[in-house]
C-alpha atoms as a PDB file:
ATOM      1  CA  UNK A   1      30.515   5.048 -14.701  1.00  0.00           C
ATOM      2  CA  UNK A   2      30.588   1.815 -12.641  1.00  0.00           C
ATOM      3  CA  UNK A   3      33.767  -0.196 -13.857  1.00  0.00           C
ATOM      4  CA  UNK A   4      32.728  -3.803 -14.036  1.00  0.00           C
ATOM      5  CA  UNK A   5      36.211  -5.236 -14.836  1.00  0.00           C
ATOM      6  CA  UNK A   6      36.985  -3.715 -11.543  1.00  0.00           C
ATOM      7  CA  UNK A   7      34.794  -4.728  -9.288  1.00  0.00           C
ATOM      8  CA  UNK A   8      35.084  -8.334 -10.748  1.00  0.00           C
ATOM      9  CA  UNK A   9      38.975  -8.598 -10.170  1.00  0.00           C
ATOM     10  CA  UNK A  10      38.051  -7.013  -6.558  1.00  0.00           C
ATOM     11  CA  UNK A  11      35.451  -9.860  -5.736  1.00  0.00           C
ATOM     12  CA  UNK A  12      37.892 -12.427  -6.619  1.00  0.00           C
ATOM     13  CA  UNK A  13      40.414 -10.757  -4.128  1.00  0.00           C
ATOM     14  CA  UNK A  14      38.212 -11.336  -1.217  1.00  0.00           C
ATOM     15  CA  UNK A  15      39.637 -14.522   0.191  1.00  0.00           C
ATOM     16  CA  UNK A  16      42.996 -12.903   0.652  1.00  0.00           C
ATOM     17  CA  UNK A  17      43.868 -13.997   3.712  1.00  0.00           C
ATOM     18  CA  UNK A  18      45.861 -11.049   4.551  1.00  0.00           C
ATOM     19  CA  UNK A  19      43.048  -8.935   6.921  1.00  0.00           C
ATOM     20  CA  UNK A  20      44.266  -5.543   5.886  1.00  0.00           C
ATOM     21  CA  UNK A  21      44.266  -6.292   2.196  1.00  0.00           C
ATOM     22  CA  UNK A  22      40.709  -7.699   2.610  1.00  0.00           C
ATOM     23  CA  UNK A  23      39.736  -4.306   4.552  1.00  0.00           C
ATOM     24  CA  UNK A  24      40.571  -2.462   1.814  1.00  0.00           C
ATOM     25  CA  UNK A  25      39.081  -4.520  -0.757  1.00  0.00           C
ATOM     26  CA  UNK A  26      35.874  -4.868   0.913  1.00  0.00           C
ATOM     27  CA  UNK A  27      35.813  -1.091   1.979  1.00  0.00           C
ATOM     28  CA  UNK A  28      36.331  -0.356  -2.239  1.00  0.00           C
ATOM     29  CA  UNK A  29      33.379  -3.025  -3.123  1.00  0.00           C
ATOM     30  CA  UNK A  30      31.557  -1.232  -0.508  1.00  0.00           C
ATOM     31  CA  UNK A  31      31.951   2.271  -1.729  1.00  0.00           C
ATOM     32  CA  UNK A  32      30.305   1.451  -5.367  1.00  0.00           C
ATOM     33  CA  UNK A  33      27.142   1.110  -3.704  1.00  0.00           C
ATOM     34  CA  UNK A  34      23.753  -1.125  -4.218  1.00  0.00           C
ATOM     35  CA  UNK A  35      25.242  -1.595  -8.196  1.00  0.00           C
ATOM     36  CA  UNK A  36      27.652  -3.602  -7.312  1.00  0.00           C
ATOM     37  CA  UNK A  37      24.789  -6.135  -5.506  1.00  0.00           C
ATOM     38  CA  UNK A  38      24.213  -8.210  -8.856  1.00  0.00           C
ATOM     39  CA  UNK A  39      28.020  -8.447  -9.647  1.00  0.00           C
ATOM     40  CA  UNK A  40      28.487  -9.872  -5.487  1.00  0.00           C
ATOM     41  CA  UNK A  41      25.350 -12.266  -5.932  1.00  0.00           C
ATOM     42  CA  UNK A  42      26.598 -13.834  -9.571  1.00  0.00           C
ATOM     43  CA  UNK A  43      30.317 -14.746  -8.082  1.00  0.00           C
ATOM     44  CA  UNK A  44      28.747 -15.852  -4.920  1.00  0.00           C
ATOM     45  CA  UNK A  45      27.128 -18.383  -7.159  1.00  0.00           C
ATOM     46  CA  UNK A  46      30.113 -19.632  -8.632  1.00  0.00           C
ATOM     47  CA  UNK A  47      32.441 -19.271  -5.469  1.00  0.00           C
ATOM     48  CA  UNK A  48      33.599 -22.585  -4.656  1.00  0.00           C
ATOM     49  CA  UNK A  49      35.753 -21.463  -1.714  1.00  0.00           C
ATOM     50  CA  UNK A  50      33.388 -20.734   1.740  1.00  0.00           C
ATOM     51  CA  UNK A  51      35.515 -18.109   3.503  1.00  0.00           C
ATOM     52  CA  UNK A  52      34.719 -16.427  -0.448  1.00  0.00           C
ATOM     53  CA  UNK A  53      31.239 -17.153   0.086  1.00  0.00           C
ATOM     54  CA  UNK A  54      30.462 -15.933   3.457  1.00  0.00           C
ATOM     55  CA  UNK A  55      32.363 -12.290   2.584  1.00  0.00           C
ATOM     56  CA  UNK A  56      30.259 -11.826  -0.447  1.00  0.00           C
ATOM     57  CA  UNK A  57      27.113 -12.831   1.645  1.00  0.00           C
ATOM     58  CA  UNK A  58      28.186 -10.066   4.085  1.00  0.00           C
ATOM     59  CA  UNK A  59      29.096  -7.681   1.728  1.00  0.00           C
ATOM     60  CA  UNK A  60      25.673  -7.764  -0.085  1.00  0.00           C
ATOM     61  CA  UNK A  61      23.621  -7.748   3.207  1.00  0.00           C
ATOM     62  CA  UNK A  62      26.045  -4.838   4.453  1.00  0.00           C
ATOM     63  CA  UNK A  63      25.283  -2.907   1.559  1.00  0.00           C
ATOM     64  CA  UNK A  64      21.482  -3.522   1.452  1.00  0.00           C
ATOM     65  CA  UNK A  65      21.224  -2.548   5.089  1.00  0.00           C
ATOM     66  CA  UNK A  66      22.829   0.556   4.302  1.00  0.00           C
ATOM     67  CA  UNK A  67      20.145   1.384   1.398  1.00  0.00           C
ATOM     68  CA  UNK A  68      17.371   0.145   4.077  1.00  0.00           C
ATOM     69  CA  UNK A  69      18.798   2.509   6.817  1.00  0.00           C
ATOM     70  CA  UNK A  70      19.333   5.643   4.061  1.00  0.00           C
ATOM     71  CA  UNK A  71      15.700   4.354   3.535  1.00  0.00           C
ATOM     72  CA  UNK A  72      14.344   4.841   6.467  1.00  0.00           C
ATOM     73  CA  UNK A  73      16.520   8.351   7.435  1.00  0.00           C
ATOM     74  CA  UNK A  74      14.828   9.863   4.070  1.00  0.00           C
ATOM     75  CA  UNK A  75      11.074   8.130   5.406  1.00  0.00           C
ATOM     76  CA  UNK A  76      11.482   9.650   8.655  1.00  0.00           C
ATOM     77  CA  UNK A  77      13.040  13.166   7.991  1.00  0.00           C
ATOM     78  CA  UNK A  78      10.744  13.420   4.984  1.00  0.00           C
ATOM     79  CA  UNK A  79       7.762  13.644   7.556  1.00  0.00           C
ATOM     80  CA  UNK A  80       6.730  10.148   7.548  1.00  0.00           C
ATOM     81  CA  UNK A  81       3.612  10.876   5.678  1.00  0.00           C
ATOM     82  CA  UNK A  82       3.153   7.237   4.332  1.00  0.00           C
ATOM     83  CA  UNK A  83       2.729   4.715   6.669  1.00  0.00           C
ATOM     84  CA  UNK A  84       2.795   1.293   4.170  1.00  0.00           C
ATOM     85  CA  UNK A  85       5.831   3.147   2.703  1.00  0.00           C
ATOM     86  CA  UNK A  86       7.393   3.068   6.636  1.00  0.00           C
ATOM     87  CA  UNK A  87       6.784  -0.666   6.523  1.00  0.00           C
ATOM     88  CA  UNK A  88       7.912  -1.457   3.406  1.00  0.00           C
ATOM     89  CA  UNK A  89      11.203  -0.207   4.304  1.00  0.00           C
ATOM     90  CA  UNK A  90      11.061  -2.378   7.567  1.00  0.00           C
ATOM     91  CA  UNK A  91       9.923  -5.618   5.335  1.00  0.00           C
ATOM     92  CA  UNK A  92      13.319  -4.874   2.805  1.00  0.00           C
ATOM     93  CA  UNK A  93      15.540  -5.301   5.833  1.00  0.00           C
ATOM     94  CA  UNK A  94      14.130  -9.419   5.985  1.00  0.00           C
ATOM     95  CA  UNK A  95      13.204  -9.197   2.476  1.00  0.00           C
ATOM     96  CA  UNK A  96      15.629  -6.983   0.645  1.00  0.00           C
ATOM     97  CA  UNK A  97      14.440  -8.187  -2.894  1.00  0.00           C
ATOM     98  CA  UNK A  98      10.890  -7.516  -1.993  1.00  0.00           C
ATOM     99  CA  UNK A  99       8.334  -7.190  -4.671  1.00  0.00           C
ATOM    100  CA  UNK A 100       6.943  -3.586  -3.424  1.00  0.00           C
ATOM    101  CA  UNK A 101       4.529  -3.255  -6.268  1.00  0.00           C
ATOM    102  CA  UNK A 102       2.542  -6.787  -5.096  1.00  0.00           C
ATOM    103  CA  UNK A 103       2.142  -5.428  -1.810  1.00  0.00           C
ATOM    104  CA  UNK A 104       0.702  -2.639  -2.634  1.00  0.00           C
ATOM    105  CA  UNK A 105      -1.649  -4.426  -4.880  1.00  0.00           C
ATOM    106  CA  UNK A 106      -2.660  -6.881  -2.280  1.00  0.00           C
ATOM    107  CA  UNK A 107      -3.860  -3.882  -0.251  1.00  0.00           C
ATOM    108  CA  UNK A 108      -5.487  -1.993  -3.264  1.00  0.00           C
ATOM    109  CA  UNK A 109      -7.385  -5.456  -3.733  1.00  0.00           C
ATOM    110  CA  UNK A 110      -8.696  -5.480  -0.368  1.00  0.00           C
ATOM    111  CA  UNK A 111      -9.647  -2.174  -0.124  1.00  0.00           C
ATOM    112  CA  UNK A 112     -11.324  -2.557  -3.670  1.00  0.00           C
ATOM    113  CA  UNK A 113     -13.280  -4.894  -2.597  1.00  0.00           C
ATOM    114  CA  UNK A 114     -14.778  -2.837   0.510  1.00  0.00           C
ATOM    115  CA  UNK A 115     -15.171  -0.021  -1.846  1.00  0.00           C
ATOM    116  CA  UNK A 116     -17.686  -1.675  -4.032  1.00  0.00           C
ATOM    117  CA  UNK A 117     -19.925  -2.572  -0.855  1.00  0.00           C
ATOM    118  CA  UNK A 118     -19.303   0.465   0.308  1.00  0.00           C
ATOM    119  CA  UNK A 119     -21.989   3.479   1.592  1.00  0.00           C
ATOM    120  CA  UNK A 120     -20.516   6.168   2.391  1.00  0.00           C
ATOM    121  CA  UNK A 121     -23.740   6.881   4.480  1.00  0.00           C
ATOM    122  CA  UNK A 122     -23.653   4.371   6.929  1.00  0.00           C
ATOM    123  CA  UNK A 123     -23.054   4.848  10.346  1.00  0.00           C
ATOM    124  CA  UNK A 124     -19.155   4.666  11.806  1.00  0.00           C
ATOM    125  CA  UNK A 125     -20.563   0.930  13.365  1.00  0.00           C
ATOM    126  CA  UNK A 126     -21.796  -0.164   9.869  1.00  0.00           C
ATOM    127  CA  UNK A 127     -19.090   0.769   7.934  1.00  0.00           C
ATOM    128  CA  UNK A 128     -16.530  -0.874  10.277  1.00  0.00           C
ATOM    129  CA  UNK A 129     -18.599  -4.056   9.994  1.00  0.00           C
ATOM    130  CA  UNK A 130     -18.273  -4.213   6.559  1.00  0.00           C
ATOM    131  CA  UNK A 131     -14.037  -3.749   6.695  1.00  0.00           C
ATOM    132  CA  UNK A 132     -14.410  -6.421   9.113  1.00  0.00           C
ATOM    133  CA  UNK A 133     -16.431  -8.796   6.876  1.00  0.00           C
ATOM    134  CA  UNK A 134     -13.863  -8.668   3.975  1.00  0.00           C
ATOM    135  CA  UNK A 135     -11.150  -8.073   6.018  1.00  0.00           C
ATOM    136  CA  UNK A 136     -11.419 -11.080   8.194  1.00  0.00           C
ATOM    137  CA  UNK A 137     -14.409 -13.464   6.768  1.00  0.00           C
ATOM    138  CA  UNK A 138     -13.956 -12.896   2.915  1.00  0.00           C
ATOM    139  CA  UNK A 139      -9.573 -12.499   3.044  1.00  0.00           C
ATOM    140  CA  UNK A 140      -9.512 -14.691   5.751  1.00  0.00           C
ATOM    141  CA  UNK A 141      -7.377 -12.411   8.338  1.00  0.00           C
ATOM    142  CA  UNK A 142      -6.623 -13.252  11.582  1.00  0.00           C
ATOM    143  CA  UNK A 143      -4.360 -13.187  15.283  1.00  0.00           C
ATOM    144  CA  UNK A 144      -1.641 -15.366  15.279  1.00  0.00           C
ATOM    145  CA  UNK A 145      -2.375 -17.208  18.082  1.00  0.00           C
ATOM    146  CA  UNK A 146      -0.086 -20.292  17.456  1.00  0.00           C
ATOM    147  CA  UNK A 147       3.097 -18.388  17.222  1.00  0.00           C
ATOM    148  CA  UNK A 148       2.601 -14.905  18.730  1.00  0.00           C
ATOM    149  CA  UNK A 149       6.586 -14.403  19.051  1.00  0.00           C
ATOM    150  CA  UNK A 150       7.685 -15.201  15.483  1.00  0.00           C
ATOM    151  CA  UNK A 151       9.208 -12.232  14.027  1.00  0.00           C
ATOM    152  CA  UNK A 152       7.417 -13.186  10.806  1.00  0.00           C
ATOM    153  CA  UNK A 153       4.072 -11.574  12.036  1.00  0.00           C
ATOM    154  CA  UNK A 154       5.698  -8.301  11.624  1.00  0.00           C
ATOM    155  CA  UNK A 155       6.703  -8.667   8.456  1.00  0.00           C
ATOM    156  CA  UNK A 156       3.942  -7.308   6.084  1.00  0.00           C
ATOM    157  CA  UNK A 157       4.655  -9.416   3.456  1.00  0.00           C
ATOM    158  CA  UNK A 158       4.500 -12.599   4.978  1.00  0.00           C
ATOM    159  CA  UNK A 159       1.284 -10.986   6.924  1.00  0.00           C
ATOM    160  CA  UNK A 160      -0.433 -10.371   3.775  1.00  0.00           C
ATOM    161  CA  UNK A 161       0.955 -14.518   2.070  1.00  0.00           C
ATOM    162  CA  UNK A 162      -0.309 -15.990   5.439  1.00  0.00           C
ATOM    163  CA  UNK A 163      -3.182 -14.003   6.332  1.00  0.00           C
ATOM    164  CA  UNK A 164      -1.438 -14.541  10.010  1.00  0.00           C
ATOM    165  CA  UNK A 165      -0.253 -11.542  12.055  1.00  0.00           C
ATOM    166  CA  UNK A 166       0.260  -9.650  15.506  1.00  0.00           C
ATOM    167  CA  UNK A 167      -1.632  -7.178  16.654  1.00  0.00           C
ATOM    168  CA  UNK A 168       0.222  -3.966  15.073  1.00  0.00           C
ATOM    169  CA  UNK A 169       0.458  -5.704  11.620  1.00  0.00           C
ATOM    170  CA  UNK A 170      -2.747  -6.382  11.449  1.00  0.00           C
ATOM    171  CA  UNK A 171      -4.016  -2.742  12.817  1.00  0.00           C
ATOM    172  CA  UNK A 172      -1.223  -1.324  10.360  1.00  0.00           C
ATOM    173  CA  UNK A 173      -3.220  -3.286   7.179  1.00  0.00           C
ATOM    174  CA  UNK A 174      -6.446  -2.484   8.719  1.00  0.00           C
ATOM    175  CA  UNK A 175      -6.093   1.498   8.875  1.00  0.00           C
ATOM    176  CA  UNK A 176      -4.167   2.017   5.982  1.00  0.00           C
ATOM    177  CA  UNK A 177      -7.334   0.569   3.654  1.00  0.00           C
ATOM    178  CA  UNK A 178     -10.005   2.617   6.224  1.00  0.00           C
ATOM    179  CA  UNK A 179      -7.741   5.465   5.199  1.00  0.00           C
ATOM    180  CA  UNK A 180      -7.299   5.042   1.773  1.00  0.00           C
ATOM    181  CA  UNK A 181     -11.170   4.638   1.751  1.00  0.00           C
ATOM    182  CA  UNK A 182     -11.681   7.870   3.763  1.00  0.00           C
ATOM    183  CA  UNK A 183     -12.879   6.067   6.966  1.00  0.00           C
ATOM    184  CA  UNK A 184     -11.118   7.775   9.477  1.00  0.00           C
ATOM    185  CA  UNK A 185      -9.421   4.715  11.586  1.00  0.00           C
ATOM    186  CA  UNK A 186      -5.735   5.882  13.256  1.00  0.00           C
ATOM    187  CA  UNK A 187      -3.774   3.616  15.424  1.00  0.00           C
ATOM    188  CA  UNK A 188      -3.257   3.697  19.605  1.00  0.00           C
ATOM    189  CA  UNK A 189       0.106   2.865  20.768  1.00  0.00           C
ATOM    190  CA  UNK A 190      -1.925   1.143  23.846  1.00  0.00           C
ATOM    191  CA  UNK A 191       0.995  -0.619  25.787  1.00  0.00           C
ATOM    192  CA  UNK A 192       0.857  -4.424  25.360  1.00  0.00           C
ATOM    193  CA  UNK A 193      -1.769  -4.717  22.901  1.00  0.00           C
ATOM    194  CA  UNK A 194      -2.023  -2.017  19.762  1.00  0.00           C
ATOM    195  CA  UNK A 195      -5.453  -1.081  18.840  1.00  0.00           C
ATOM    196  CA  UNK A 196      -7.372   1.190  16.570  1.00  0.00           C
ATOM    197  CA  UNK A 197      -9.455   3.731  16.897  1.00  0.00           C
ATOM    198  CA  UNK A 198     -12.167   5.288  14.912  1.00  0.00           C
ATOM    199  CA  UNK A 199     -12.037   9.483  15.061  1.00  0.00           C
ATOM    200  CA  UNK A 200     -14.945  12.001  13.588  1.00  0.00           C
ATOM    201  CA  UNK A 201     -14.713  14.804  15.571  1.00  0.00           C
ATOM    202  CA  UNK A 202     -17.749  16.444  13.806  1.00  0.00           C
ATOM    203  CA  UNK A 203     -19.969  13.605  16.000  1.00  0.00           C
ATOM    204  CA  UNK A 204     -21.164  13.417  19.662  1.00  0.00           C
ATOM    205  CA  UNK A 205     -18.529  11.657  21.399  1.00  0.00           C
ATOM    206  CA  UNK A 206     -18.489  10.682  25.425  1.00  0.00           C
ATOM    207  CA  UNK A 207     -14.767  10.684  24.520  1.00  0.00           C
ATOM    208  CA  UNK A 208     -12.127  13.290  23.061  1.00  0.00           C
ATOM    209  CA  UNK A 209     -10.671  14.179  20.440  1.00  0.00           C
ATOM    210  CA  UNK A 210     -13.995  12.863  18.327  1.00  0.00           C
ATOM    211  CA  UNK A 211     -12.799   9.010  18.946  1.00  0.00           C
ATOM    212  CA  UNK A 212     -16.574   7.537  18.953  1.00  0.00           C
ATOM    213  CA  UNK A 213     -14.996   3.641  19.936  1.00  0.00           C
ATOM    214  CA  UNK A 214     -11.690   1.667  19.881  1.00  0.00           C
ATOM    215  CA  UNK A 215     -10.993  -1.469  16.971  1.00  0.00           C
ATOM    216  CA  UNK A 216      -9.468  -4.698  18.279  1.00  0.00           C
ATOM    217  CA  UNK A 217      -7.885  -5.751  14.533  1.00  0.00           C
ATOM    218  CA  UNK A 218      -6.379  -8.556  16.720  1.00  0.00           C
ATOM    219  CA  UNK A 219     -10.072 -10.138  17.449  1.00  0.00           C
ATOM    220  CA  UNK A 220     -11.505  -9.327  14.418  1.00  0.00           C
ATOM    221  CA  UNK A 221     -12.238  -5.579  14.562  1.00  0.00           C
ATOM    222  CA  UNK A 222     -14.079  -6.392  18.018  1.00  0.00           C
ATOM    223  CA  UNK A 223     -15.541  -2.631  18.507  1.00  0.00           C
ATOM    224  CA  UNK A 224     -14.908  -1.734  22.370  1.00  0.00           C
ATOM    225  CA  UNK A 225     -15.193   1.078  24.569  1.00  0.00           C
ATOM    226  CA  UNK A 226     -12.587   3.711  26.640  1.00  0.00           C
ATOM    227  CA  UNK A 227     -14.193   2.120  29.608  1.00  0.00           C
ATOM    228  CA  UNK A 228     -12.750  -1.208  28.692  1.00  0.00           C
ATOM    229  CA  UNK A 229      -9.400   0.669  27.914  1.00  0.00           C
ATOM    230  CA  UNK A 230      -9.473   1.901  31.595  1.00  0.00           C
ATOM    231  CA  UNK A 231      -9.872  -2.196  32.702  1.00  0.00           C
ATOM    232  CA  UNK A 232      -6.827  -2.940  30.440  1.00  0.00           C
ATOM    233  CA  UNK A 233      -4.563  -0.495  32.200  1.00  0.00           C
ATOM    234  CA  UNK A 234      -5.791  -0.897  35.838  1.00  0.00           C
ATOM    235  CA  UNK A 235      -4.587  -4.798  34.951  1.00  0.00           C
ATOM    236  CA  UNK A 236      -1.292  -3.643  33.862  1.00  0.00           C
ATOM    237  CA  UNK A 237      -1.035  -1.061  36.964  1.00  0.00           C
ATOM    238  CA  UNK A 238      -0.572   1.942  34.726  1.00  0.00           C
ATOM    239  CA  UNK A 239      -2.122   5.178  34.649  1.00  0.00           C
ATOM    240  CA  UNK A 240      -4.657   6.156  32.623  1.00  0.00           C
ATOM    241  CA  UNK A 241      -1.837   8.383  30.808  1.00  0.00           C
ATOM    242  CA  UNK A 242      -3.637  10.445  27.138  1.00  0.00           C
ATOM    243  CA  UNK A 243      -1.070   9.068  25.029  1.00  0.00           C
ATOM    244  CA  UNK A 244      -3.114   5.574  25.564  1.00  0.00           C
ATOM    245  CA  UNK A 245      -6.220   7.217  24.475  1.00  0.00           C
ATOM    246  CA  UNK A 246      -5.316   8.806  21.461  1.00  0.00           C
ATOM    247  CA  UNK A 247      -4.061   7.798  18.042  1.00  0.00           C
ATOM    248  CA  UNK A 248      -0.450   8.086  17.669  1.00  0.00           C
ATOM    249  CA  UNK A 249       1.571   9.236  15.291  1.00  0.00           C
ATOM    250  CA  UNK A 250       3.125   7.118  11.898  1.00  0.00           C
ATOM    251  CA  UNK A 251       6.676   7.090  13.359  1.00  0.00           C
ATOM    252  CA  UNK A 252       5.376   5.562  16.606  1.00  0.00           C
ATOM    253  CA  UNK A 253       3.925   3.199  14.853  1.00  0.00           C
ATOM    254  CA  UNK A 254       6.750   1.987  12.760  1.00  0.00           C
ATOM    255  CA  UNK A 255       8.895   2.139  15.824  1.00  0.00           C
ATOM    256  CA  UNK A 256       6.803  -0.213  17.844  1.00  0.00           C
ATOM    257  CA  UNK A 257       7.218  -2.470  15.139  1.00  0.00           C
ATOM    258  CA  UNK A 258      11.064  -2.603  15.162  1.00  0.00           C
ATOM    259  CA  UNK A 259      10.061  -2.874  19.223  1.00  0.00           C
ATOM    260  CA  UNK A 260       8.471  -6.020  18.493  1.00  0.00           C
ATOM    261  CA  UNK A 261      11.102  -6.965  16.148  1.00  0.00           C
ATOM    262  CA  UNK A 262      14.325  -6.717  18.537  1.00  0.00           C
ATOM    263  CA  UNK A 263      11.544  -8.305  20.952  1.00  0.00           C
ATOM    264  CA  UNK A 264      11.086 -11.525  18.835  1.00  0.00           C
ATOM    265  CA  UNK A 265      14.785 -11.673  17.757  1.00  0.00           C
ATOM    266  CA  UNK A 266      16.126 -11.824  21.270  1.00  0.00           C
ATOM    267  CA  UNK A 267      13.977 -14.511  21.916  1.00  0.00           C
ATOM    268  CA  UNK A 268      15.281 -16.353  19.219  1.00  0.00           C
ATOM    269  CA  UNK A 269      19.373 -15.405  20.293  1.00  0.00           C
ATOM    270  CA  UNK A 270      19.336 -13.796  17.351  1.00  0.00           C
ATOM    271  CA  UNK A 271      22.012 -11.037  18.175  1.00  0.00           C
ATOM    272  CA  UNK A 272      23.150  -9.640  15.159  1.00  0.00           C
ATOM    273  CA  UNK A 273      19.464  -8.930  14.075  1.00  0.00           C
ATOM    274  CA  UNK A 274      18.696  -7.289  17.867  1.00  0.00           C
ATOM    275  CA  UNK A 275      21.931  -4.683  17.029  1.00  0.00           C
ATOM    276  CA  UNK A 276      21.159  -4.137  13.233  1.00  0.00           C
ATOM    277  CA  UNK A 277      17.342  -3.673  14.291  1.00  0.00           C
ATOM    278  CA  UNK A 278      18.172  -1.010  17.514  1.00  0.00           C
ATOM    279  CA  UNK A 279      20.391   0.595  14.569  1.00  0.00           C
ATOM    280  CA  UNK A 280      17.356   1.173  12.369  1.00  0.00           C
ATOM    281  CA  UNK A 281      15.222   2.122  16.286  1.00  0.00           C
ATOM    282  CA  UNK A 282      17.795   4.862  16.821  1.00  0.00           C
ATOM    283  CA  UNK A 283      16.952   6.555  13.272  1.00  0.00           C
ATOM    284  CA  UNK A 284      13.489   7.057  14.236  1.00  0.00           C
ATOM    285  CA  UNK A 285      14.370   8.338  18.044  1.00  0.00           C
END
């Protein structure tokens, strides 16, 4: 049992100026765990002293990167099955009081709304027009052209408020409602620009692995061509390696999101974000 009295007298310790008295204190808080967050966030409130304030700050976001790092350990060793479950746990570490639930309905209510326009008899084409109608002309989805480098477009809650987002976030929203409507649409970790492609190996294909064409979620599921994935790489000098062909897996996915993450942060200086983020990089490597 979690001893309130406790862990109040201990929060109210934490401006000792004495550094190894503080280590200790902060090490015990520590030690009790995400309980002790509402306890940290009500004194914090009524803290008066700032040296007070700015250890209970770090102590909660110490603790709740913890929880998003066991997070992501139990995601990844767990098989990594889910991919909106993958991002989720990268949204907590901005967003650590997160409203999980409403995400997960946004995307239900998207995909609902494809499913009742939906036939299931329609060519790969046809069926990817309609996502693309809802997706983009009905939800109003679309590149972040503006602000390409804000860290916010890889956030997929602020991706699903603003209807703004990069290229991965976008592709990420995209598949997971093809998949949850049985429309086979996987991800391609294509360097520079991610990109989607649509798989049904029981079809003729010029391509393979059964990909019949290649979604640009970016330019509003633009359907393209391997040809004009061969283009794209002689531009970048790069060889025309499978692994840019060919969906990749959900870890890959999530890990070119903390890419872009660490990415955006060091444009910004943000440091402490860049180390915390490679932290949560190295989990997955």
């Amino acid at each position: 049992m979690i001893d309130h009295s406790e862990i109040n007298s201990l929060i109210r310790l934490l401006d000792d100026p004495d550094d190894e008295i503080f280590e200790h204190i902060h090490d015990k808080i520590l030690s009790y765990g995400s309980e002790v967050i509402v306890h940290l966030e009500s004194a914090w409130e009524r803290a008066f002293d700032p040296i007070q304030q700015e250890r209970i700050a770090n102590l909660v976001h110490e603790i709740q990167f913890r929880i998003v790092k066991d997070d992501l350990k139990l995601w990844y060793h767990g098989g990594t099955f889910d991919l909106l479950q993958g991002v989720l746990i990268i949204n907590k570490y901005q967003y650590p009081d997160l409203d999980e639930q409403k995400m997960i309905n946004q995307v239900e209510a998207i995909k609902r709304d494809i499913w009742l326009q939906l036939i299931y008899e329609a060519s790969p084409a046809e069926q990817v027009k309609l996502i693309n109608h809802v997706f983009y002309t009905i939800h109003g989805f679309g590149g972040n052209t503006s602000n390409h480098q804000d860290p916010q477009n890889s956030y997929l809650s602020q991706v699903l408020e603003t209807k703004k987002g990069n290229q991965i976030s976008l592709a990420i929203i995209y598949s997971i409602i093809a998949q949850k409507l049985d429309i086979p649409v996987y991800g391609v970790n294509l360097p520079q620009h991610f990109i989607l492609a649509y798989v049904d190996e029981t079809m003729e294909s010029d391509f393979e692995g059964g990909i019949l064409f290649y979604i640009n979620a970016f330019n509003k599921g633009f359907i393209f061509g391997r040809r004009d994935v061969d283009m794209f790489l002689k531009q970048l000098n790069l060889k025309a390696e499978k692994q840019f062909y060919e969906p990749c897996s959900n870890a890959d996915i999530v890990r070119r999101v903390l890419r872009n993450l660490i990415s955006a942060y060091e444009n910004l200086g943000s440091t402490e974000k860049v180390a915390e983020l490679t932290e949560m990089l190295e989990i997955l490597e």
